[in-house]
PDB file of N, CA and C in Angstrom:
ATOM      1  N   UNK A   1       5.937  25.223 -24.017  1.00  0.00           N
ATOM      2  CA  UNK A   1       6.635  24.923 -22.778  1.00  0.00           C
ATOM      3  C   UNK A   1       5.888  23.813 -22.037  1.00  0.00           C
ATOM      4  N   UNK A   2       6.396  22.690 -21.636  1.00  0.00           N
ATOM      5  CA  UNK A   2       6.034  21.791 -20.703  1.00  0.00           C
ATOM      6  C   UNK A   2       5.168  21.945 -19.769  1.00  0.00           C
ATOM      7  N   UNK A   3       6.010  23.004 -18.726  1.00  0.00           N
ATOM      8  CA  UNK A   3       4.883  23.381 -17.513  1.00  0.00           C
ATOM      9  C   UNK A   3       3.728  23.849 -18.201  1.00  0.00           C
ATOM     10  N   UNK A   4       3.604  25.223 -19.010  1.00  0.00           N
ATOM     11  CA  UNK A   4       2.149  25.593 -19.421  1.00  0.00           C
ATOM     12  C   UNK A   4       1.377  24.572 -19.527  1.00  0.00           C
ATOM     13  N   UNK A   5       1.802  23.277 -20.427  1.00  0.00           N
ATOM     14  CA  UNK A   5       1.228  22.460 -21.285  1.00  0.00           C
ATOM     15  C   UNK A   5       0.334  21.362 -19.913  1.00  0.00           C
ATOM     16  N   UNK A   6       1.473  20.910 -19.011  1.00  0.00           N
ATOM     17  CA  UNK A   6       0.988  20.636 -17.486  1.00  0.00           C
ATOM     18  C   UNK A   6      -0.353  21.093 -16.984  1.00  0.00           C
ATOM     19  N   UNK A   7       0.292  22.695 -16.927  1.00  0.00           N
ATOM     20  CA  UNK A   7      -0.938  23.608 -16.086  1.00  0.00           C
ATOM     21  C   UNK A   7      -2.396  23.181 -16.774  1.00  0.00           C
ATOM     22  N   UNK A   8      -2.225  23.404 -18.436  1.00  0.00           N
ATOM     23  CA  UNK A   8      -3.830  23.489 -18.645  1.00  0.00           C
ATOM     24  C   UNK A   8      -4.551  22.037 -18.662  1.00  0.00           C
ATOM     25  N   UNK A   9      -3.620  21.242 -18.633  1.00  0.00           N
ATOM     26  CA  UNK A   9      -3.994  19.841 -18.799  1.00  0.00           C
ATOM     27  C   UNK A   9      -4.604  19.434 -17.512  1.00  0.00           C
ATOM     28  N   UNK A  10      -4.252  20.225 -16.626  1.00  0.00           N
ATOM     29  CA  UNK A  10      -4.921  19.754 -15.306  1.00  0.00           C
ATOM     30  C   UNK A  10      -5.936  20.834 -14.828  1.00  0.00           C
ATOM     31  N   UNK A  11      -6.027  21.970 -15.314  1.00  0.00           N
ATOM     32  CA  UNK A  11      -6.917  22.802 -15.439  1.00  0.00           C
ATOM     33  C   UNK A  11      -8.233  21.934 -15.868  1.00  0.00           C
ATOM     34  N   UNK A  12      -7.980  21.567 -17.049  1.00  0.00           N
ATOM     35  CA  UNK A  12      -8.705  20.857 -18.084  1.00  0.00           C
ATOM     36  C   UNK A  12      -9.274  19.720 -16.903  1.00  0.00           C
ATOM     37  N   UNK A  13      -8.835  18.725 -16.641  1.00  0.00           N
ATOM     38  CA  UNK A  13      -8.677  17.971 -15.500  1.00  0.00           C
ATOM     39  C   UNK A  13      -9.792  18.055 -14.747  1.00  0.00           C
ATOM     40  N   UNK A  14      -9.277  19.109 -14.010  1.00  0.00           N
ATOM     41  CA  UNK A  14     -10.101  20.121 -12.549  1.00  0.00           C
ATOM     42  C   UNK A  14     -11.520  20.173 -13.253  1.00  0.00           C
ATOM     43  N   UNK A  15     -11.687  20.810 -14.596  1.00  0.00           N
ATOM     44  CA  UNK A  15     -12.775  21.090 -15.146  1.00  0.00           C
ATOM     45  C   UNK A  15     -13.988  19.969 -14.945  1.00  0.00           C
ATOM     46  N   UNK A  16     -13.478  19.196 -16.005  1.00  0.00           N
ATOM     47  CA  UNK A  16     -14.166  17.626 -16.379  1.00  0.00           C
ATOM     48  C   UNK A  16     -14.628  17.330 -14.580  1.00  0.00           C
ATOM     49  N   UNK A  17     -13.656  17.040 -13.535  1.00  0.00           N
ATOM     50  CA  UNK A  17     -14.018  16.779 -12.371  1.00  0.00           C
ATOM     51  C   UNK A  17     -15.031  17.447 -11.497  1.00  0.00           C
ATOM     52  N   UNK A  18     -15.153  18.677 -11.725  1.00  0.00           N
ATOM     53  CA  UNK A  18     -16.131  19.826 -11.024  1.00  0.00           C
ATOM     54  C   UNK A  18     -17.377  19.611 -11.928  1.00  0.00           C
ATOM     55  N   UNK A  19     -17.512  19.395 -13.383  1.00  0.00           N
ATOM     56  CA  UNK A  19     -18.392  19.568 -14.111  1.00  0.00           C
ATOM     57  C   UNK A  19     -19.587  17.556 -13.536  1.00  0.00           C
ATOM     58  N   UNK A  20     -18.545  16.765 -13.133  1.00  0.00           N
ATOM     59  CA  UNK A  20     -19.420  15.510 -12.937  1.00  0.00           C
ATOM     60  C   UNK A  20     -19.863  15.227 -11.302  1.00  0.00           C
ATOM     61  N   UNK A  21     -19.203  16.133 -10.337  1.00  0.00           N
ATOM     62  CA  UNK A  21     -19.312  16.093  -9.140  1.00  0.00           C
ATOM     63  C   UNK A  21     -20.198  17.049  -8.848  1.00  0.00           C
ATOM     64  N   UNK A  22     -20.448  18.352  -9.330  1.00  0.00           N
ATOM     65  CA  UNK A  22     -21.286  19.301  -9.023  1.00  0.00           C
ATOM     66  C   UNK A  22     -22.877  18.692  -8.891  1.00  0.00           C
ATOM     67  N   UNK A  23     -23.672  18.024  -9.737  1.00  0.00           N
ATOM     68  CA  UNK A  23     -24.662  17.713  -9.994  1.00  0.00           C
ATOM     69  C   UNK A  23     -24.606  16.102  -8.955  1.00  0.00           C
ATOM     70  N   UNK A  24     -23.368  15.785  -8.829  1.00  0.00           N
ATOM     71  CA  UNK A  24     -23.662  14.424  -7.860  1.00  0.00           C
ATOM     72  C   UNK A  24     -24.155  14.973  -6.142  1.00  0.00           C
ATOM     73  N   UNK A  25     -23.158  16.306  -5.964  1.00  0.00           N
ATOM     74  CA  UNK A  25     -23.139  16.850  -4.597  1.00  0.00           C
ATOM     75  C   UNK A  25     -24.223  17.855  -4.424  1.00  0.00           C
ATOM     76  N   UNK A  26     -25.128  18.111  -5.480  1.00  0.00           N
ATOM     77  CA  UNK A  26     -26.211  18.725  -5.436  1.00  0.00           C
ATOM     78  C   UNK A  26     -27.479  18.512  -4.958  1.00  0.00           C
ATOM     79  N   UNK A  27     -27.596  16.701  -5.662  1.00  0.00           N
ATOM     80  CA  UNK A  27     -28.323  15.851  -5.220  1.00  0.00           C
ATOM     81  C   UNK A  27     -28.435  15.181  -4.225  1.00  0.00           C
ATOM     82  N   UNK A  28     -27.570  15.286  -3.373  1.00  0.00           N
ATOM     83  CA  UNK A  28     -27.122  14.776  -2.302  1.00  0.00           C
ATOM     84  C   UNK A  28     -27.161  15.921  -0.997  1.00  0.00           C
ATOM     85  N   UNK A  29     -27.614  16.571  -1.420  1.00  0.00           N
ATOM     86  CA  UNK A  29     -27.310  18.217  -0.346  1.00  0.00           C
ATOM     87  C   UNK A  29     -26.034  18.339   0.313  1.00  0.00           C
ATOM     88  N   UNK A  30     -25.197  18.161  -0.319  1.00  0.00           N
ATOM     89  CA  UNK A  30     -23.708  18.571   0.169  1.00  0.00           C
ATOM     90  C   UNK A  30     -23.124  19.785  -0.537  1.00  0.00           C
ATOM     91  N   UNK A  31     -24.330  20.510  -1.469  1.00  0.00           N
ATOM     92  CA  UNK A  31     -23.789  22.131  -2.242  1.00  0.00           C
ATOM     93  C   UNK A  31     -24.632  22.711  -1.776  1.00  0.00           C
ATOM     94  N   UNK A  32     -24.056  23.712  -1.255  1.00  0.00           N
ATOM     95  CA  UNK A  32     -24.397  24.870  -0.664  1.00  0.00           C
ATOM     96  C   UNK A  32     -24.969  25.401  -1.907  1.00  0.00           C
ATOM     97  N   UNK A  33     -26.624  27.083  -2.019  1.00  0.00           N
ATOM     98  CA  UNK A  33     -27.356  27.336  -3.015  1.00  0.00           C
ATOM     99  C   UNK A  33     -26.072  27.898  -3.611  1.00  0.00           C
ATOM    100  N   UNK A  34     -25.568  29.178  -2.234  1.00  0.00           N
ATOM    101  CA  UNK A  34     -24.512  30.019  -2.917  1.00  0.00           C
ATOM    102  C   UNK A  34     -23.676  30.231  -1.795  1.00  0.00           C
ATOM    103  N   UNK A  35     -22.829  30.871  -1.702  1.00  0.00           N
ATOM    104  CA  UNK A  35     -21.368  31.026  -0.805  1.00  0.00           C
ATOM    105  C   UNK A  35     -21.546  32.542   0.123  1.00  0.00           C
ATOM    106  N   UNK A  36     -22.525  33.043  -0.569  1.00  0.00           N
ATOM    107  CA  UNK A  36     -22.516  34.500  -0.426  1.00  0.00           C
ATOM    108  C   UNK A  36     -23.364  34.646   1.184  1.00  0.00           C
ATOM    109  N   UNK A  37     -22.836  35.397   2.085  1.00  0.00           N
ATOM    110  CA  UNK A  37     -23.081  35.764   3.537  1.00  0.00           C
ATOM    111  C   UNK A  37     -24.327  36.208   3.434  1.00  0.00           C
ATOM    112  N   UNK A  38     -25.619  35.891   3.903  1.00  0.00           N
ATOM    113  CA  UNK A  38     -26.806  36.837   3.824  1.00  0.00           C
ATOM    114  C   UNK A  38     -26.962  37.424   5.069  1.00  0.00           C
ATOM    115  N   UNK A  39     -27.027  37.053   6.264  1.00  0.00           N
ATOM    116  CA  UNK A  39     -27.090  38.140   7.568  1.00  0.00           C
ATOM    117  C   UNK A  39     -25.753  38.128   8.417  1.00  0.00           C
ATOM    118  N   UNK A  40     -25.158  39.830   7.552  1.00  0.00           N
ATOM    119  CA  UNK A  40     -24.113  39.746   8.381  1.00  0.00           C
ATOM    120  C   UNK A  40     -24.018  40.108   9.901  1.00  0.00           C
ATOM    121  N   UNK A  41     -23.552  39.734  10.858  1.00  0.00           N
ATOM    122  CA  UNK A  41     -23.414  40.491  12.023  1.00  0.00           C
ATOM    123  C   UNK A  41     -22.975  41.641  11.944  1.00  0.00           C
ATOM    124  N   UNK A  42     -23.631  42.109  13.208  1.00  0.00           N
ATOM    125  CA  UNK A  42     -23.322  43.810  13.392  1.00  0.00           C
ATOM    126  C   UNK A  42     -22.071  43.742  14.381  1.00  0.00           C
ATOM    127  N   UNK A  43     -20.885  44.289  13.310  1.00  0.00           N
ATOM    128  CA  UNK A  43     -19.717  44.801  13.494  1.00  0.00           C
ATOM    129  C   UNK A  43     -19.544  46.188  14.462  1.00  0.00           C
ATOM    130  N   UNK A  44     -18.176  46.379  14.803  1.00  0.00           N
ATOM    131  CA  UNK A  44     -17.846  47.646  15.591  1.00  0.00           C
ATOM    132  C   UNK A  44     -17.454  48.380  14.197  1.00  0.00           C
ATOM    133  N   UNK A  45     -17.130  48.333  12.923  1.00  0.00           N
ATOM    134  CA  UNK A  45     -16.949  48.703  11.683  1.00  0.00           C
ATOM    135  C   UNK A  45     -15.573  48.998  11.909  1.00  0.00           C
ATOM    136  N   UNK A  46     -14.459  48.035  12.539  1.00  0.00           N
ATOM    137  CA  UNK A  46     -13.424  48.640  12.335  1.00  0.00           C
ATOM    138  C   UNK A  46     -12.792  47.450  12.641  1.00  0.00           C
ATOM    139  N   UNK A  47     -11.255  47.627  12.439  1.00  0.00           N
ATOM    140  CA  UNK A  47     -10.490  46.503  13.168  1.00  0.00           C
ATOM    141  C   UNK A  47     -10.820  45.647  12.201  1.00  0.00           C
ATOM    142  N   UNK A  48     -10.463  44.040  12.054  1.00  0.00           N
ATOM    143  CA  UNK A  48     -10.092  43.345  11.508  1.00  0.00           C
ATOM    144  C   UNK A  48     -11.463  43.202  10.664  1.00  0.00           C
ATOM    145  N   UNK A  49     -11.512  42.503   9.145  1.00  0.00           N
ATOM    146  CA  UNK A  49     -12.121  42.197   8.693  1.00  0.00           C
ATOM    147  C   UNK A  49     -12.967  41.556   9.285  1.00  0.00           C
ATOM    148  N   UNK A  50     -13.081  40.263  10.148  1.00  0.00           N
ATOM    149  CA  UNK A  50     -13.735  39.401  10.630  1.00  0.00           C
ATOM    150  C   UNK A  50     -14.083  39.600  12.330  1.00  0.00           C
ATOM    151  N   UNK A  51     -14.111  40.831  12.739  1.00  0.00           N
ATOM    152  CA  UNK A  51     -14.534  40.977  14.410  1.00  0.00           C
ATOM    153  C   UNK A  51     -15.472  40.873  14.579  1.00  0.00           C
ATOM    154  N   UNK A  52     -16.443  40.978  13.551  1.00  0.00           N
ATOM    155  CA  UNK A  52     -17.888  40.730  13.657  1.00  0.00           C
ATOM    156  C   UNK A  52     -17.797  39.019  13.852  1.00  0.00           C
ATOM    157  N   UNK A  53     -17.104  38.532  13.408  1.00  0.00           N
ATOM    158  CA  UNK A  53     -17.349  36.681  13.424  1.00  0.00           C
ATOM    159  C   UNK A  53     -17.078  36.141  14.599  1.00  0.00           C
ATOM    160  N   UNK A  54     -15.940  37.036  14.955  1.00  0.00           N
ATOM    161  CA  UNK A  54     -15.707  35.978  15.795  1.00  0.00           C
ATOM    162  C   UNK A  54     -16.278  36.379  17.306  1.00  0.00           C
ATOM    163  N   UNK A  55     -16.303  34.645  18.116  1.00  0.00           N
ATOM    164  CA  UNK A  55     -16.859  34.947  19.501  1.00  0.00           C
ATOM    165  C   UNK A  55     -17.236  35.501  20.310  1.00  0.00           C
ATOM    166  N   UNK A  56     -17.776  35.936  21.321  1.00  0.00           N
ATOM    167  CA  UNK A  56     -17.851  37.004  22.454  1.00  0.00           C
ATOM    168  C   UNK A  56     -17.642  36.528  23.435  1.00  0.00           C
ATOM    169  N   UNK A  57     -16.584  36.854  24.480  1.00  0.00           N
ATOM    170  CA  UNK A  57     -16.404  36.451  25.656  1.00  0.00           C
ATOM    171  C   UNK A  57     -17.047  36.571  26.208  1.00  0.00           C
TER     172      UNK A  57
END
């Protein structure tokens, strides 16, 4: 099928592009080590996922 054939071709694509930019934006300090939250705020543990994030009036 066409589309599949589309999809992975730009998958493929995406790949090649992440694989030559990663190491350019590394060197450059524009990559973060990792994505992962290390000190989360202290939440009311309820209510929306993100009440801990946001603001305080």
């Amino acid at each position: 099928d066409i589309h599949l054939e589309t999809l992975r071709a730009l998958r493929e694509f995406n790949s090649h592009i992440a694989a030559v930019a990663t190491p350019v934006l590394y060197r450059s300090g524009q990559l973060l080590e990792t994505r992962l939250i290390e000190d989360m705020p202290e939440g009311d543990g309820g209510g929306t996922p993100a009440a801990g994030l946001l603001p305080k009036d």
